[in-house]
Protein backbone atom coordinates (compact mmCIF):
# COMPACT_ATOMS: atom_id res chain seq x y z
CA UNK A 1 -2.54 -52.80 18.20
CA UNK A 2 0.22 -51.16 16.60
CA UNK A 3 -1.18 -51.26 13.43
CA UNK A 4 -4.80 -49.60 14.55
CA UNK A 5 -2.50 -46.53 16.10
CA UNK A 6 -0.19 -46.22 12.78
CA UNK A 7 -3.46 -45.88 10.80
CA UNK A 8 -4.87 -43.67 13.00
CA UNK A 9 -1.66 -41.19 13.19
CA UNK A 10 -1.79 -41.20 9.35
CA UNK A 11 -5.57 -40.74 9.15
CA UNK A 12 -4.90 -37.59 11.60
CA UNK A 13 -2.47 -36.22 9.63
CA UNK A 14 -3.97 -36.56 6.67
CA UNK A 15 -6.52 -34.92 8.06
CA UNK A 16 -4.40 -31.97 9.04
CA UNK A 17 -2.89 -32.24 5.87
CA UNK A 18 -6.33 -32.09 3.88
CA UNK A 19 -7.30 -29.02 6.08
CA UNK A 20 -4.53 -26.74 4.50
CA UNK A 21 -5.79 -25.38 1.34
CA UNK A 22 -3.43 -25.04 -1.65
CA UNK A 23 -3.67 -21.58 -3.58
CA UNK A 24 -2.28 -20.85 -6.85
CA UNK A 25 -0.31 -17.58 -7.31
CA UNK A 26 -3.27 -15.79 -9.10
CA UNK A 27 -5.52 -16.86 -5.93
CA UNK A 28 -2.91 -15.24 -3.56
CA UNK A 29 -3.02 -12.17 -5.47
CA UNK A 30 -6.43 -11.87 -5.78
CA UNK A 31 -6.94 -12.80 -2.20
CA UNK A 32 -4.33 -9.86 -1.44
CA UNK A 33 -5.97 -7.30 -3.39
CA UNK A 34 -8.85 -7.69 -1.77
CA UNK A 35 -8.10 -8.02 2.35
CA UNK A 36 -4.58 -6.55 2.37
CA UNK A 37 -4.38 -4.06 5.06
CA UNK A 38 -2.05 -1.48 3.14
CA UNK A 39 -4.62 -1.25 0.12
CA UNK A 40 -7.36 -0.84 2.28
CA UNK A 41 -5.68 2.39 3.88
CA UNK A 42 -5.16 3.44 0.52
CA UNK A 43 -8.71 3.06 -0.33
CA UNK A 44 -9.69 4.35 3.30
CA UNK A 45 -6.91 7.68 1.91
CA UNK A 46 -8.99 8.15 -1.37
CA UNK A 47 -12.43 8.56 0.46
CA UNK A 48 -10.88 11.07 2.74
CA UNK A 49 -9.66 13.16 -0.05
CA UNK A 50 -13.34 13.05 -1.54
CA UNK A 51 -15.06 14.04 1.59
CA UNK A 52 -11.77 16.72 1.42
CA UNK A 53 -13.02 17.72 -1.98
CA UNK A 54 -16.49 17.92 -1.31
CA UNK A 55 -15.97 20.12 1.72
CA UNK A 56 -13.78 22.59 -0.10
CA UNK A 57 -16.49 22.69 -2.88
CA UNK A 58 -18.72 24.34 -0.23
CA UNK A 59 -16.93 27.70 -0.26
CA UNK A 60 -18.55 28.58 -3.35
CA UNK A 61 -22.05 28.73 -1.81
CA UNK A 62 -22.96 31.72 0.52
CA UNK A 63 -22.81 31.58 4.53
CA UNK A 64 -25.51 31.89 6.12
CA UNK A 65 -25.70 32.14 10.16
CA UNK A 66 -28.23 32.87 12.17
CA UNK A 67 -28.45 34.50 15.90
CA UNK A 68 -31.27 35.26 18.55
CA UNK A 69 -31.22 35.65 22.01
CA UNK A 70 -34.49 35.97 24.66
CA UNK A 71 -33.59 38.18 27.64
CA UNK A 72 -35.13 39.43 30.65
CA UNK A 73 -33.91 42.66 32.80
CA UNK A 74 -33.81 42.71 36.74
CA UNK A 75 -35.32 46.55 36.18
CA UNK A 76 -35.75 48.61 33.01
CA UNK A 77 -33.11 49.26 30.91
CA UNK A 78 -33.75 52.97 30.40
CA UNK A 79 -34.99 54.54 33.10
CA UNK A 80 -35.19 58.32 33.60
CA UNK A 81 -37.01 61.26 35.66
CA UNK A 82 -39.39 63.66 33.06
CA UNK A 83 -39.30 67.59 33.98
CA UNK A 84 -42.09 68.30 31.49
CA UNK A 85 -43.10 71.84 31.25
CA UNK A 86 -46.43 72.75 33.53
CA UNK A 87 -48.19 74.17 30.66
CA UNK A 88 -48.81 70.74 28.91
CA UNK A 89 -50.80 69.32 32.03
CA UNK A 90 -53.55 72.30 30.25
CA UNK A 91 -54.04 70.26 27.56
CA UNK A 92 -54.07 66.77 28.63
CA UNK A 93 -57.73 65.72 29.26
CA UNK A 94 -59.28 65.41 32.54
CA UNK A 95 -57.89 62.96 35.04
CA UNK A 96 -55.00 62.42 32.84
CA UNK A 97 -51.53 63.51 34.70
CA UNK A 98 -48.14 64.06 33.38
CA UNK A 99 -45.91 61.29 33.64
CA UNK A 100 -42.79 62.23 36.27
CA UNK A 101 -40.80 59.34 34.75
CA UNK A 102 -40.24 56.58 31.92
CA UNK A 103 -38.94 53.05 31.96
CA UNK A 104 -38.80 50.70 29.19
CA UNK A 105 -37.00 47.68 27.61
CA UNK A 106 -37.24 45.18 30.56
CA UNK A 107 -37.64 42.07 28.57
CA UNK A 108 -37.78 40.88 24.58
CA UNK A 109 -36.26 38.93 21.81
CA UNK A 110 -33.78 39.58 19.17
CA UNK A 111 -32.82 37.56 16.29
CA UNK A 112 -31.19 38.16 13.31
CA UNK A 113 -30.03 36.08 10.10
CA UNK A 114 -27.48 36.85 7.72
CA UNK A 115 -25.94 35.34 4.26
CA UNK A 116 -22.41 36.37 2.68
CA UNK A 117 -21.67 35.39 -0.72
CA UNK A 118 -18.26 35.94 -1.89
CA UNK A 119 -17.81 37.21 -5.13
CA UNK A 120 -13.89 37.76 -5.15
CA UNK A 121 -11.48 35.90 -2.79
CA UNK A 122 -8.35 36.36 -5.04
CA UNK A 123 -9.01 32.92 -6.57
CA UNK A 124 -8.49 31.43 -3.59
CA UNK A 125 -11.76 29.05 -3.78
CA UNK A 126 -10.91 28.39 -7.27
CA UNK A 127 -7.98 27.23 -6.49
CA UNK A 128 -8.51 25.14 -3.12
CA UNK A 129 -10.62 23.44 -5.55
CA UNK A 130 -8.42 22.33 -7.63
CA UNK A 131 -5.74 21.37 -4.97
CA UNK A 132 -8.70 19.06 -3.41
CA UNK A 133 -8.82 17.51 -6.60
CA UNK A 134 -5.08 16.91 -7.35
CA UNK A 135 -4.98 15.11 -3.86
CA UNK A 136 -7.97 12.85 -4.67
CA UNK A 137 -5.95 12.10 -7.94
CA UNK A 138 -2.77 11.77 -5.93
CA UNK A 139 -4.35 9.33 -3.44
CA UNK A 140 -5.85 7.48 -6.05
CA UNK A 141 -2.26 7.14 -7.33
CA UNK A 142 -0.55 5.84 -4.16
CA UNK A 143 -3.60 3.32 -4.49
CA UNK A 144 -1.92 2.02 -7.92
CA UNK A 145 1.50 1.94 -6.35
CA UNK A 146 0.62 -0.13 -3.01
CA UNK A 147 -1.01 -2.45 -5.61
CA UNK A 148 1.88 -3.04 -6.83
CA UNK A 149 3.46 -2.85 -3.81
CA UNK A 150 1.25 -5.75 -2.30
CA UNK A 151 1.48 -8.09 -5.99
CA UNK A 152 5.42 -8.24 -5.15
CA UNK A 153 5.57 -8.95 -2.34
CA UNK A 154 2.74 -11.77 -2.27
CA UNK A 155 4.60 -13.09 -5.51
CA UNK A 156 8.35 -13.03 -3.30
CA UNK A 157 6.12 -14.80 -0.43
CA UNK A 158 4.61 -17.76 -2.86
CA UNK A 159 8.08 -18.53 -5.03
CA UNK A 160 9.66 -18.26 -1.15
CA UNK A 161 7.04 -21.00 -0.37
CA UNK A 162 7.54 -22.68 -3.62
CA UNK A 163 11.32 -22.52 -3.12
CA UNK A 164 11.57 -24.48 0.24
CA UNK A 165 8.74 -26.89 -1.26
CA UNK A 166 10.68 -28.21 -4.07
CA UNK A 167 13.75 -28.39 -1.80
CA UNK A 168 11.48 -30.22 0.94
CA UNK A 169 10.79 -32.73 -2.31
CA UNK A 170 14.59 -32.91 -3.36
CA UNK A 171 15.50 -33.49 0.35
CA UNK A 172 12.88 -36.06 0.41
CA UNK A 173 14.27 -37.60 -2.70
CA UNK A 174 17.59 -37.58 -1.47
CA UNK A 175 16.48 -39.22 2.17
CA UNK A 176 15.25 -41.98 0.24
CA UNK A 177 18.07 -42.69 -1.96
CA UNK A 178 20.48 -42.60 1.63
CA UNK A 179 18.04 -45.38 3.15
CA UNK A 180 18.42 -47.49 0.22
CA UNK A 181 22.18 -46.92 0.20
CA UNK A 182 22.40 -47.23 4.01
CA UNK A 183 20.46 -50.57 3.16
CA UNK A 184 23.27 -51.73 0.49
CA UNK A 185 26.51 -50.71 2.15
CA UNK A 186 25.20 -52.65 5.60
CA UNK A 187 24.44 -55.66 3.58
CA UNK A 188 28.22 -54.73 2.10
CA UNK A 189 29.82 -54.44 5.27
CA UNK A 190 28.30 -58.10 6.89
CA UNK A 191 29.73 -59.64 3.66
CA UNK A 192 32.73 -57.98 4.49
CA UNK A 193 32.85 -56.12 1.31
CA UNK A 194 33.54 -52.96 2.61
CA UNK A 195 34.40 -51.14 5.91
CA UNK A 196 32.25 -49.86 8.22
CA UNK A 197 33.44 -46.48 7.21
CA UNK A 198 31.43 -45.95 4.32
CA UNK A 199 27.87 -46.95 6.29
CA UNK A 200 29.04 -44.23 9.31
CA UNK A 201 29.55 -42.36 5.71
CA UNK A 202 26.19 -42.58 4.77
CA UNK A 203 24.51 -42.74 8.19
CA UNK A 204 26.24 -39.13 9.09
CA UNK A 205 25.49 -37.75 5.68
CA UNK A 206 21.45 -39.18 6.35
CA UNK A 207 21.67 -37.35 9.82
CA UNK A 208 22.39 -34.00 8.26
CA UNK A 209 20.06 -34.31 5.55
CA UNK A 210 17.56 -34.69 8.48
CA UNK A 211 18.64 -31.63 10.24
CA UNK A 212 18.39 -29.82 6.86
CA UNK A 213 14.42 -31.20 6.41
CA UNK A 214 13.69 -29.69 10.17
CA UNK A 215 15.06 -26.48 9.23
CA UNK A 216 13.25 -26.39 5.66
CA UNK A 217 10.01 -26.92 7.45
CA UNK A 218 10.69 -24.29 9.83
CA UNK A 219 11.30 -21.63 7.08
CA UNK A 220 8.57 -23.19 5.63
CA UNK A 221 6.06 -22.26 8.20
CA UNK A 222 6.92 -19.31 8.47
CA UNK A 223 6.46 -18.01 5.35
CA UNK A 224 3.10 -19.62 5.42
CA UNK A 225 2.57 -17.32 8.15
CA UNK A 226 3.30 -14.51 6.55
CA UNK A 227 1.79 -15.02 3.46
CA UNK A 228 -1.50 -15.80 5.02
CA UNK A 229 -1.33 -12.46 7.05
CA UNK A 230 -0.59 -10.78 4.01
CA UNK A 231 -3.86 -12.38 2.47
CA UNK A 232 -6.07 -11.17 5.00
CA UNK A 233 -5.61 -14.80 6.52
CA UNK A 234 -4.24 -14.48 9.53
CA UNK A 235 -3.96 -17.67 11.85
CA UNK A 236 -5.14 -19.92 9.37
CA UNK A 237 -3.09 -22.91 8.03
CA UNK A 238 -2.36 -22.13 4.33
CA UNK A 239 -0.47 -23.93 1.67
CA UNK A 240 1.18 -22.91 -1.97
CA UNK A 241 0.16 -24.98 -5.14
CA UNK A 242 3.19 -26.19 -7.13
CA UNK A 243 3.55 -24.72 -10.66
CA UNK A 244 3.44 -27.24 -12.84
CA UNK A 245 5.93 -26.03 -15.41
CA UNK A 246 8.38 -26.09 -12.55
CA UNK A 247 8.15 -29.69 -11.82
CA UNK A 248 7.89 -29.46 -15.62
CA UNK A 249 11.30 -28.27 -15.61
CA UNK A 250 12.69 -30.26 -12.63
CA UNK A 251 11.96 -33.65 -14.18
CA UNK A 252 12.90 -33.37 -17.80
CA UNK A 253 15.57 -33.69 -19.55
CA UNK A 254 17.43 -31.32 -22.25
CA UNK A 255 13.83 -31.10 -24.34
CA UNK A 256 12.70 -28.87 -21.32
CA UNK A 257 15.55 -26.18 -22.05
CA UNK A 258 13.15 -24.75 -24.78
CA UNK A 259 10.64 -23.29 -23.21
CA UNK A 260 13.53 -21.19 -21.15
CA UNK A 261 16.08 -20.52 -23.81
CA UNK A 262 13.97 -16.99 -25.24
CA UNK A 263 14.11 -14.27 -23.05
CA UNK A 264 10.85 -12.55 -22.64
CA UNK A 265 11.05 -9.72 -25.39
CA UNK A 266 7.12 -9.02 -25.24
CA UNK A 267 7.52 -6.88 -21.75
CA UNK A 268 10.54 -4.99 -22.91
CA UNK A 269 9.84 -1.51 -23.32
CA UNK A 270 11.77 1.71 -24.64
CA UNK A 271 12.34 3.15 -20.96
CA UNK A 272 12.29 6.52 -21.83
CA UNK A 273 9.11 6.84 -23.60
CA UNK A 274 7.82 4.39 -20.48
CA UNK A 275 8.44 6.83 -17.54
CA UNK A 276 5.09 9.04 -18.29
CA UNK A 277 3.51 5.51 -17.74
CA UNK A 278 4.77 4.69 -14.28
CA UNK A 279 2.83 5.64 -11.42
CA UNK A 280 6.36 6.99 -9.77
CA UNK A 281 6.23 9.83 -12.31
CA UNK A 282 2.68 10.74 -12.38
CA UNK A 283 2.33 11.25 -8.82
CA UNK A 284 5.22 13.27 -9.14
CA UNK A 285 3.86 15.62 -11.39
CA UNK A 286 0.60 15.58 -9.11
CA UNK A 287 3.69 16.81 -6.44
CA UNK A 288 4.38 19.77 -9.52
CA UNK A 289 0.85 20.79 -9.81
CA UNK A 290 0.18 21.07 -5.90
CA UNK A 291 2.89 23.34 -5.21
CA UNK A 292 2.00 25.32 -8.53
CA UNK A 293 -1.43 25.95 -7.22
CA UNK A 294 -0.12 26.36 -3.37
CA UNK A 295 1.98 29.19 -4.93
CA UNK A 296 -1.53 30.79 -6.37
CA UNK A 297 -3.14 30.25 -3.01
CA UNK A 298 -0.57 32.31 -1.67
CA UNK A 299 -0.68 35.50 -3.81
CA UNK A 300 -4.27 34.95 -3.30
CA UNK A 301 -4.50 35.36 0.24
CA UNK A 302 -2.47 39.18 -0.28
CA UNK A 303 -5.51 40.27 -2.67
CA UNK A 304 -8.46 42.26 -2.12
CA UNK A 305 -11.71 39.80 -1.05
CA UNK A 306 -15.41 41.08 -2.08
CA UNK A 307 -18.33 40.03 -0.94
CA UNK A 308 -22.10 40.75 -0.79
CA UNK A 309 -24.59 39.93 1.45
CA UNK A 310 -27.86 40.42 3.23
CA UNK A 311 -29.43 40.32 6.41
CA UNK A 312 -32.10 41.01 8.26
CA UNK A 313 -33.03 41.30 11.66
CA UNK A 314 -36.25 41.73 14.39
CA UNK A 315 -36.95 42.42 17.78
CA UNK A 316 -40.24 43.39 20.47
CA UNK A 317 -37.85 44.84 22.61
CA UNK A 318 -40.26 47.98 22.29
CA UNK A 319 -43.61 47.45 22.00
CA UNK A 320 -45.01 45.63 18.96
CA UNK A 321 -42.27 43.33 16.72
CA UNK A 322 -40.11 45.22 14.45
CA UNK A 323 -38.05 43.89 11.42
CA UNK A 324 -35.15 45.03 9.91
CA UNK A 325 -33.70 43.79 6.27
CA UNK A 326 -30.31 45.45 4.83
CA UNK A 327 -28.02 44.76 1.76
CA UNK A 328 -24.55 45.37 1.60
CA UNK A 329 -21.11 45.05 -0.26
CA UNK A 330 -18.05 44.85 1.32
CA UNK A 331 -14.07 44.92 0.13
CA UNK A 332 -10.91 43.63 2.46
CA UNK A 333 -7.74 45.17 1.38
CA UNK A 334 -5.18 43.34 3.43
CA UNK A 335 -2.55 46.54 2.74
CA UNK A 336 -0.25 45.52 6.08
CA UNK A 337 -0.37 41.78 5.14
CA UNK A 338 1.54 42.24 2.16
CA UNK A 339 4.77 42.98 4.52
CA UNK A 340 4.35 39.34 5.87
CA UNK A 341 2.69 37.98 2.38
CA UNK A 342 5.26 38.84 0.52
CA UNK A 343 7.99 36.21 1.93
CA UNK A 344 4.78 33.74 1.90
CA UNK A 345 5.11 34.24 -1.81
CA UNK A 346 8.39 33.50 -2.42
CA UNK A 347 8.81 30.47 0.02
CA UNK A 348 5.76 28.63 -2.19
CA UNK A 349 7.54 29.81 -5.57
CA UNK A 350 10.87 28.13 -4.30
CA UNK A 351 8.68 25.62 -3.41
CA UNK A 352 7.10 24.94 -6.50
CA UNK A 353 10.49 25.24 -8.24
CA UNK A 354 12.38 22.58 -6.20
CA UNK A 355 9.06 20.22 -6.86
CA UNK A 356 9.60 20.52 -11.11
CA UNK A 357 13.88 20.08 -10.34
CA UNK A 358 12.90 17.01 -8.20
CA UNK A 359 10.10 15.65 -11.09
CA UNK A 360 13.39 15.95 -13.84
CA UNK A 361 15.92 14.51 -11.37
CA UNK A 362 13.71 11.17 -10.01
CA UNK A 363 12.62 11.20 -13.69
CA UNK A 364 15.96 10.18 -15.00
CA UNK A 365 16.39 7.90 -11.60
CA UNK A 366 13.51 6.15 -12.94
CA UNK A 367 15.24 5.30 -16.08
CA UNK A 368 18.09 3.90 -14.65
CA UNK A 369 15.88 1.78 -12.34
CA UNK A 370 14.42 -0.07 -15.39
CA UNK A 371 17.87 -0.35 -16.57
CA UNK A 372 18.44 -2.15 -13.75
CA UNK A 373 15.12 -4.32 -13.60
CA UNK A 374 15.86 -5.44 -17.54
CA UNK A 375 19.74 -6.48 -15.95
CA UNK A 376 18.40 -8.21 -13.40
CA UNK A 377 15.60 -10.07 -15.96
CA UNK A 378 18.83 -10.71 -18.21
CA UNK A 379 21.09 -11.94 -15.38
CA UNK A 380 18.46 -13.97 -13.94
CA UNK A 381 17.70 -15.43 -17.41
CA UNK A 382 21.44 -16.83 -17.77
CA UNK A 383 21.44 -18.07 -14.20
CA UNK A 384 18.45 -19.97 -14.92
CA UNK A 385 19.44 -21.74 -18.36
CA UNK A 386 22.81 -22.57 -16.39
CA UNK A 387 20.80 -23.78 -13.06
CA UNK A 388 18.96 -26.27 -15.51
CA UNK A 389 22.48 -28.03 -18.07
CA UNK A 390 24.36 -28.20 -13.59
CA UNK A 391 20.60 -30.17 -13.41
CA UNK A 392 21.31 -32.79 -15.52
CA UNK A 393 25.43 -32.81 -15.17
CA UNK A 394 24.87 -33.80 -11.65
CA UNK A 395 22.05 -36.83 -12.42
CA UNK A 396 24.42 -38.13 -14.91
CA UNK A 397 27.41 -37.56 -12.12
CA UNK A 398 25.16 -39.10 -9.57
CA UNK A 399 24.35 -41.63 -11.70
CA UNK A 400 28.21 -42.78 -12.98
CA UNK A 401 28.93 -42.56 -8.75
CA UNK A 402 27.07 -45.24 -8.02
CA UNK A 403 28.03 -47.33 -10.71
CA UNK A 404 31.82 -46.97 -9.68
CA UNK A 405 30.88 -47.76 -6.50
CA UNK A 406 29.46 -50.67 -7.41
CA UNK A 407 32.32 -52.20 -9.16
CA UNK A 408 34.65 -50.84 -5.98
CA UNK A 409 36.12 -48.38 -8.21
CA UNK A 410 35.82 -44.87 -6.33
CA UNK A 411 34.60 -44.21 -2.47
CA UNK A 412 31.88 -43.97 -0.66
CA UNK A 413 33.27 -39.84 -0.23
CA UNK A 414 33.28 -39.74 -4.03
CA UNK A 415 29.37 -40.87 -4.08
CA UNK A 416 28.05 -38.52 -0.99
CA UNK A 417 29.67 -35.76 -3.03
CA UNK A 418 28.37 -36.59 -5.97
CA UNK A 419 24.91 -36.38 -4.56
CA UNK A 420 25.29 -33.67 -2.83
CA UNK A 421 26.30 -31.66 -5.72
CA UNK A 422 23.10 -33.14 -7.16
CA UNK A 423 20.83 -31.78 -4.26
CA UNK A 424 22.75 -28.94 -4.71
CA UNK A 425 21.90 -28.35 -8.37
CA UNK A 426 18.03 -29.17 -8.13
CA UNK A 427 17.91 -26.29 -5.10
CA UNK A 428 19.74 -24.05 -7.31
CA UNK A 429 17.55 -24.34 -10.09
CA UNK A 430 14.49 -23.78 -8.09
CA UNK A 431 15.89 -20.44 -6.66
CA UNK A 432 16.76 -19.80 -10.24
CA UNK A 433 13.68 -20.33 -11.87
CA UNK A 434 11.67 -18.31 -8.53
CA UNK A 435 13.81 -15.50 -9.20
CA UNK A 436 13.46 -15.27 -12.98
CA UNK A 437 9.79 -15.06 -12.21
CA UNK A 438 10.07 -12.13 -9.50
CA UNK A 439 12.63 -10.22 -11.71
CA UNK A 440 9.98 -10.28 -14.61
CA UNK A 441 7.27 -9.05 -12.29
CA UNK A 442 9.61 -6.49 -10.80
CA UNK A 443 10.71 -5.24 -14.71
CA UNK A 444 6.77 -4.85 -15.55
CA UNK A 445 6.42 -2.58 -12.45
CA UNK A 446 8.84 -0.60 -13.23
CA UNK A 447 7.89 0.50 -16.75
CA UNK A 448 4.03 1.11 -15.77
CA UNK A 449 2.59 -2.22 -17.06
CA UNK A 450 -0.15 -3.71 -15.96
């Protein structure tokens, strides 16, 4: 009976196990450049801007507008008493009298329609223009940067995930080599070839290795979590796919060191000839060119405005429908708005003046940031060729341990120290090598590569 429910508890887990599907970093990626939330308000940003752009390309076509109105009077409009002269009554024809009053206009339509073209609006259509189009471009720019926004970050979640798997497999490792040794030293102590010190040694030392797996697979979880929200997976039980030139690295011996020895030359750039390529300083200039052509706006709106137009309009408010057409020209001369205009002026010229001092200054900040991203490459570099020679120091350490203790020549102390400083080394590494491979990412972004 026992036996039926141990192979069912292992065929459910399994099951749960087999449920979890495994993605490779270039999955994730491509997974997070398509559902991510933050590049999908991006994209949602860029549309806006076109439908911004379209709009403001309307102002070069004429308005038209149209009116009309049906009305009806409660009595005449006009109404008045006639005091005609006698004399006319003479030569009106027979049975025809002089009229001792008029009223008219107690009902009709009116309607007119009417189209302005402007001709001159002190480039102020030109230029809206152009400003709708340097935000599209400027949207379409933010796009580039929360794209690399989102690769880092799902690349920090998956060597996160990667991390606390290989130390999940090194704890693992290390459980099993404590049960054997538990195992050893009991048989040891029942011979009466050692104290019971050394197994409450190695029982205590199994304990916290235990309470170190719970908390592993707690972090563990969690940045499951997070990486599958950042996927566009949200609620759904996720897993990361081991690189195999990590394992690569975590098994072998000194013959492994090659591959991590060079430091990756190809993506180093010459920094200041790679600032025009970041996205940082392009939308930046983007920042230049809107305030240049805010500034035009605003001498613009203190210029004369011409316009031509037509219009015509009808009406049977007397009797029989009558139409009217009329051209005309017209010229705004704002002469008062100058007073206010003026300081309008000059606040978008300071304006457009801070926005070329901040393009130099965050220029030269951008410089020192991939100073900084080829340090951190560099520094991570060394850490990582160190992480892997403390790799195989500690085996061999490990290794010598438990021959000593074998023979009775050092403690049990000596030993759990020993492979501690072995768990110790593999978990290093593994950080190590994760953060070589966000560094390089991190270095790319910063000079504009792809």
């Amino acid at each position: 009976m026992k036996k039926i429910i141990f192979l069912l508890t292992c065929s459910v887990c399994l099951g749960a196990a087999s449920a979890q599907q495994a993605y490779t970093l270039e999955q994730l990626k491509h997974l997070a450049a398509e559902k991510n939330y933050s590049l999908r308000a991006a994209q949602n940003a860029i549309q806006q801007a076109k439908q911004q752009r379209d709009e403001v390309f309307t102002k070069y076509f004429p308005k038209v507008s149209a009116t009309g109105m049906a009305m009806t009077f409660n009595k005449h409009l006009i109404e008045a008493d006639l005091d005609l002269p006698s004399e006319l009554q003479m030569v009106l024809p027979a049975g025809v009298d002089l009229p001792s009053n008029i009223a008219i206009i107690k009902n009709g339509v009116v309607g007119a329609v009417t189209a302005v073209q402007p001709v001159f609006m002190g480039g102020m259509i030109v230029n809206g223009n152009r400003l709708a189009k340097v935000g599209q471009q400027a949207n379409e720019i933010k796009l580039e940067i929360s794209e690399d926004e989102v690769e880092l970050t799902t690349e920090q979640y998956y060597w996160q995930a990667v991390s606390l798997k290989e130390k999940q497999n090194t704890l693992n490792s290390v459980h099993s080599m404590l049960a054997e040794l538990e195992k050893d030293v009991a048989n040891m102590v029942r011979v009466g070839a050692v104290n019971r010190n050394d197994l409450l040694q190695v029982q205590l030392r199994k304990g916290e290795i235990e309470s170190t797996q719970a908390e592993v697979e707690s972090g563990l979880t969690t940045v499951c979590q997070l990486l599958a929200q950042h996927i566009g997976k949200t609620g759904e039980a996720i897993d990361v796919a081991l690189p195999a030139e990590l394992s690569a690295q975590l098994s072998g011996g000194a013959e492994t060191k090659a591959a991590l020895i060079a430091l990756p030359l190809s993506i180093k750039k010459d920094h200041q000839s790679a600032v025009a390529a970041t996205p940082q300083y392009r939308l930046l200039e983007k920042n230049v060119e809107s305030h240049r052509l805010q500034h035009q706006i605003a001498v613009g709106q203190n210029l004369p405005k011409v316009s031509v137009g037509a219009s015509y309009s009808y009406h049977n408010l007397m009797d029989g429908n009558r139409g009217m057409g009329v051209l005309f020209a017209g010229v705004n001369v704002p002469i008062s708005g100058w007073w206010g205009g003026s300081h309008a002026i000059k606040k978008q010229k300071l304006a457009y003046e801070d926005a070329k001092e901040q393009l130099e200054d965050n220029s030269q900040k951008l410089v020192i940031r991939m100073n900084n991203a080829w340090a951190a490459v560099e520094t991570s570099h060394k850490k990582l060729l160190i992480a892997h020679d403390a790799i195989a120091q500690a085996e061999e350490n490990l290794r010598l341990n438990k021959d000593y203790y074998r023979v009775g020549t050092t403690k049990m102390s000596d030993l759990l120290l020993a492979q501690q400083q072995y768990q110790s080394a593999r978990d290093r590494f593994t950080d190590a090598y994760a953060n070589f491979q966000t560094k390089q990412l991190e270095y790319r972004q910063a000079t504009g590569q792809e």
